[in-house]
Protein backbone atom coordinates (compact mmCIF):
# COMPACT_ATOMS: atom_id res chain seq x y z
CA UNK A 1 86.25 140.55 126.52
CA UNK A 2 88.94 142.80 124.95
CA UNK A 3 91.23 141.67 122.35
CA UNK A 4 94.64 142.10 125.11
CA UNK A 5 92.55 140.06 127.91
CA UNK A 6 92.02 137.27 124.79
CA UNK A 7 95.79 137.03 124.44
CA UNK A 8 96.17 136.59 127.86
CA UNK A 9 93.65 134.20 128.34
CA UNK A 10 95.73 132.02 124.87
CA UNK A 11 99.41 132.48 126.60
CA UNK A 12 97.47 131.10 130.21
CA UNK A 13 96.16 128.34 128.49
CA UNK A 14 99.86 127.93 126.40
CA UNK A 15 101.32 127.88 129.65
CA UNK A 16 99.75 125.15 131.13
CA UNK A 17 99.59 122.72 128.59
CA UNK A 18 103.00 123.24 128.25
CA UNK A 19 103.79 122.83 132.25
CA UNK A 20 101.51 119.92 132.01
CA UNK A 21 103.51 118.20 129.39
CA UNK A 22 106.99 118.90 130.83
CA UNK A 23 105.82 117.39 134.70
CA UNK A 24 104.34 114.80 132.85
CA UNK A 25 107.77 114.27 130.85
CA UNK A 26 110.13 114.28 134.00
CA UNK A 27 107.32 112.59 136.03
CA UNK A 28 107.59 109.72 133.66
CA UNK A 29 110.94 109.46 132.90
CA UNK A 30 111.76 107.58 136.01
CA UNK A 31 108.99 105.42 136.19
CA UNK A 32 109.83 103.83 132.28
CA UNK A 33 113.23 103.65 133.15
CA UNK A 34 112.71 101.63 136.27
CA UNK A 35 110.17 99.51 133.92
CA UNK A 36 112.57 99.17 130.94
CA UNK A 37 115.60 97.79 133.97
CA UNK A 38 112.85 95.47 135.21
CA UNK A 39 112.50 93.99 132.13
CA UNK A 40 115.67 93.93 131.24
CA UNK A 41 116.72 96.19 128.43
CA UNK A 42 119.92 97.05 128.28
CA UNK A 43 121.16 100.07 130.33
CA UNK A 44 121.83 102.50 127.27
CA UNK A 45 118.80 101.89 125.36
CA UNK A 46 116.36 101.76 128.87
CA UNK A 47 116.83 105.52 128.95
CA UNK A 48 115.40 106.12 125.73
CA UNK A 49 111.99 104.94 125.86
CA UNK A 50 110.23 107.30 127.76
CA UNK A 51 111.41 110.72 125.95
CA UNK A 52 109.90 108.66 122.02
CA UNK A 53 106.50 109.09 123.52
CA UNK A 54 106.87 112.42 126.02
CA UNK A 55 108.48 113.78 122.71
CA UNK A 56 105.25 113.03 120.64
CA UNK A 57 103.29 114.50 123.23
CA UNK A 58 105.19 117.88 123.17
CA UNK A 59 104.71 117.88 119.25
CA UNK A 60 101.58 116.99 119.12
CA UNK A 61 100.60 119.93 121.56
CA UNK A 62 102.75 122.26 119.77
CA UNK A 63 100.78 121.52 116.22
CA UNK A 64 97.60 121.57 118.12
CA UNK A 65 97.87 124.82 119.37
CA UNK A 66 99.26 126.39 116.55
CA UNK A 67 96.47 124.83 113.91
CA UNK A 68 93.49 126.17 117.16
CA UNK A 69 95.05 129.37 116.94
CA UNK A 70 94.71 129.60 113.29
CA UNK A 71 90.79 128.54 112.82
CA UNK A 72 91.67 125.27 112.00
CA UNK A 73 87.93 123.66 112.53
CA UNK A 74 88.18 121.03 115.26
CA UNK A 75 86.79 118.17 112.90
CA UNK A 76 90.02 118.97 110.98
CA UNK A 77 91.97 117.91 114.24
CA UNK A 78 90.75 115.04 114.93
CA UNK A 79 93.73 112.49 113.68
CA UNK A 80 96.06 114.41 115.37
CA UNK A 81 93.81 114.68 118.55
CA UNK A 82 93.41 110.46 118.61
CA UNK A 83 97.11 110.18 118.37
CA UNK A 84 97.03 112.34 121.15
CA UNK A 85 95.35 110.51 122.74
CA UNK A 86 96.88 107.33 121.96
CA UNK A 87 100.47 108.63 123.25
CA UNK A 88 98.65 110.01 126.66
CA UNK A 89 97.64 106.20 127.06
CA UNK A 90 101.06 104.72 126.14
CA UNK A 91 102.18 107.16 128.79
CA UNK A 92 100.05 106.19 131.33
CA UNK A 93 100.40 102.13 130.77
CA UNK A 94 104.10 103.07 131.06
CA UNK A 95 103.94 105.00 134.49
CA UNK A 96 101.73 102.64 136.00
CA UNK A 97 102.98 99.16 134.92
CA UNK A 98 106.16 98.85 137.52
CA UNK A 99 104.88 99.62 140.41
CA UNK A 100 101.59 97.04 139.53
CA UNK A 101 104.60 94.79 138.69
CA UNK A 102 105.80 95.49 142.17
CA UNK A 103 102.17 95.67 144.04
CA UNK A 104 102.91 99.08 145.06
CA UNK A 105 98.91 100.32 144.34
CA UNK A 106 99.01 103.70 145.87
CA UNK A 107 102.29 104.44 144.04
CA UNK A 108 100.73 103.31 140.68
CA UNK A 109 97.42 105.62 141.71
CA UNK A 110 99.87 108.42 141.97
CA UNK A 111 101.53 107.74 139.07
CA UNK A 112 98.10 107.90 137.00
CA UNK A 113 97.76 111.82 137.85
CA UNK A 114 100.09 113.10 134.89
CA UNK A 115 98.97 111.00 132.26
CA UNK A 116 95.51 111.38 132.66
CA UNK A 117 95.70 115.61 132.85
CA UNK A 118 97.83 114.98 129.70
CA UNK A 119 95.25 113.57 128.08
CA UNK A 120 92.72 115.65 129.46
CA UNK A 121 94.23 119.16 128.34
CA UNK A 122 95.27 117.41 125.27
CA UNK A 123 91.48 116.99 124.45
CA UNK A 124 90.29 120.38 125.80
CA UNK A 125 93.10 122.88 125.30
CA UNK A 126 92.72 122.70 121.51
CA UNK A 127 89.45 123.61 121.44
CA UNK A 128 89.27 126.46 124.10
CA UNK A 129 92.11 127.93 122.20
CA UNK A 130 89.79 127.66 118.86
CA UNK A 131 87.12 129.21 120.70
CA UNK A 132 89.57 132.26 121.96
CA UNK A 133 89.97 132.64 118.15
CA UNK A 134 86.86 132.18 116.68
CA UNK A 135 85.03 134.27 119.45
CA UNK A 136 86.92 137.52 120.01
CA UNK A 137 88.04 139.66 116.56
CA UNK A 138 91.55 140.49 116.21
CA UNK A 139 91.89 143.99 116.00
CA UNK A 140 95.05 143.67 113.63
CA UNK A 141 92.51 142.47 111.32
CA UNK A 142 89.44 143.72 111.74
CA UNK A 143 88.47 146.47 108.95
CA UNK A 144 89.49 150.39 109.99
CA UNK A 145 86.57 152.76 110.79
CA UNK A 146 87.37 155.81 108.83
CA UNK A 147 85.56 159.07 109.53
CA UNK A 148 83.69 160.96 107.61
CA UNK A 149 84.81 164.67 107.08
CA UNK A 150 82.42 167.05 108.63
CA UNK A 151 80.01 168.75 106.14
CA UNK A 152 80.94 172.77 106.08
CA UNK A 153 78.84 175.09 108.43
CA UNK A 154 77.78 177.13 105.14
CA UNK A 155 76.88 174.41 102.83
CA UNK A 156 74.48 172.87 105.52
CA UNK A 157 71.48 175.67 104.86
CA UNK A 158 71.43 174.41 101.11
CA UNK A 159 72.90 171.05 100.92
CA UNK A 160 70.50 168.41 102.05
CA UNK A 161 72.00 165.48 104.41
CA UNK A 162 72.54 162.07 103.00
CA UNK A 163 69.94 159.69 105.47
CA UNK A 164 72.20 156.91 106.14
CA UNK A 165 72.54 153.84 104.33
CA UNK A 166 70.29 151.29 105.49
CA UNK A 167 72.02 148.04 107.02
CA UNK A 168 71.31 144.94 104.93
CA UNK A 169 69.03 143.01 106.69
CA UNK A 170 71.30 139.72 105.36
CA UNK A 171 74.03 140.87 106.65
CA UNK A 172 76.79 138.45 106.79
CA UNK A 173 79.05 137.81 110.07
CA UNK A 174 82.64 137.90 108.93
CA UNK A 175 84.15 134.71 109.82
CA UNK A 176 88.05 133.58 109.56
CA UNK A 177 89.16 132.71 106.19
CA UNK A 178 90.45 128.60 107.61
CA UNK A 179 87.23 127.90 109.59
CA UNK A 180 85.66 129.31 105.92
CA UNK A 181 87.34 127.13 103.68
CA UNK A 182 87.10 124.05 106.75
CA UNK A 183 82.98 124.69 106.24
CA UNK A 184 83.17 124.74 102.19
CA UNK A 185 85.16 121.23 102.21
CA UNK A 186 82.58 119.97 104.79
CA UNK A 187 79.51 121.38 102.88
CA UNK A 188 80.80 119.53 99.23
CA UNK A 189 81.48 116.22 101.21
CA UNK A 190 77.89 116.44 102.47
CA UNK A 191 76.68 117.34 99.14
CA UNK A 192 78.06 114.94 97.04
CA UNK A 193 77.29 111.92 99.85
CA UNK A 194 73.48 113.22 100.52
CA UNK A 195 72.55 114.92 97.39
CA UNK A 196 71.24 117.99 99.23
CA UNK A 197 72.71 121.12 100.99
CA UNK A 198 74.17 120.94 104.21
CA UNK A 199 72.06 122.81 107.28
CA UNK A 200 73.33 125.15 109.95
CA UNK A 201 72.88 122.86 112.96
CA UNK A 202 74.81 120.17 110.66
CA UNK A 203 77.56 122.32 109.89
CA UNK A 204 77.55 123.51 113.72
CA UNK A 205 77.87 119.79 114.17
CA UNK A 206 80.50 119.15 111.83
CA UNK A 207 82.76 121.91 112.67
CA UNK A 208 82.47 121.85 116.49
CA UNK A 209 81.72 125.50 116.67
CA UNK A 210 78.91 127.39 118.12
CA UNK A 211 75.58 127.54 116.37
CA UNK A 212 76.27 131.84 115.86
CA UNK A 213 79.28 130.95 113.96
CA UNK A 214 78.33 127.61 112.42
CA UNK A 215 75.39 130.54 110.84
CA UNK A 216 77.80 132.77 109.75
CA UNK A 217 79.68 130.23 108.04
CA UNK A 218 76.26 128.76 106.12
CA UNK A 219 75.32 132.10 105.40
CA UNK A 220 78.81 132.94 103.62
CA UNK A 221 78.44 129.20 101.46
CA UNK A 222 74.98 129.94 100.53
CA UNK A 223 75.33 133.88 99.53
């Protein structure tokens, strides 16, 4: 996959998290004011209800995808992700409590369809977008390939050619400098609770990346 077809594939994802949230926001907004009337808050503060917890939603998706995009290990996430979570279920007890109050089932099975693909991409969408990052190199940073100048014609007869350098066989897998530092926090914690060095599959584990990566990151701690 090329770097411009990974950008593409980050803005799709973007995209619909961020139709997601705003259909679940107007969605909603009717249902929790009908609920709010029902129970009988007053008119000006009824309104009100529904955009404190939509509005938590939109921020938390914001930070999520701008900490994925950065190599922000999804263990690191996690508090963020469980409020998440716990908004996306305030939302959905919200949509679906006036119409059970009214015995209107179908409308409240409807009403379940937002929330729950709120929650849903609000679980997944932060870590495809981590993958995206962690997977395909950014060629803004990757290092520059410089060529080397071509040996003169004459020179070649008495000039013997350099073999090239032989690759390390240890070679270490650059990985991004957050997911880095994310695996040296995780490796000390584990060190100072177990006595002993963490392992690759742990770490893999721990981070929530794949076992490649999780490898390159070990390798870099243990160098």
């Amino acid at each position: 996959m090329t770097a411009t077809a990974d950008r593409n594939t980050q803005r799709i994802v973007t995209a619909v998290m961020a139709v997601i949230a705003a259909l679940a926001f107007t969605f909603s907004f009717g249902n929790v004011w009908s609920l709010a009337l029902r129970l009988g808050v007053p008119h000006p503060i009824a309104p009100l209800i529904a955009p404190m917890v939509d509005l938590s939603v939109v921020g938390l998706l914001v930070a999520l995808r701008h900490l994925a995009l950065h190599g922000v290990a999804p263990a690191e996430l996690a508090p963020a992700q469980r409020l998440m979570h716990v908004c996306g279920l305030l939302t959905l007890a919200l949509n679906v409590a006036e119409p059970l109050a009214a015995r209107h089932y179908g409308r409240a099975a409807l009403d379940t369809v937002a929330p729950l693909l709120l929650l849903g991409w609000g679980k997944v969408g932060p870590l495809l977008l981590a993958h995206f990052h962690t997977t395909i190199p950014d060629p803004a940073t990757a290092p520059a390939i410089t060529p080397q100048p071509a040996m003169p014609a004459a020179a070649a007869p008495t000039v013997a050619t350099a073999a090239p350098a032989p690759v390390p066989v240890g070679a270490v897998r650059p990985v991004p400098a957050p997911l880095l530092e994310a695996g040296r926090r995780i490796a000390a914690d584990h060190q100072q609770r177990h006595g002993q060095h963490i392992t690759a599959p742990e770490l893999a584990s721990r981070l929530g990346v794949a076992s490649s990566l999780a490898g390159a990151v070990h390798a870099h701690l243990t160098a």
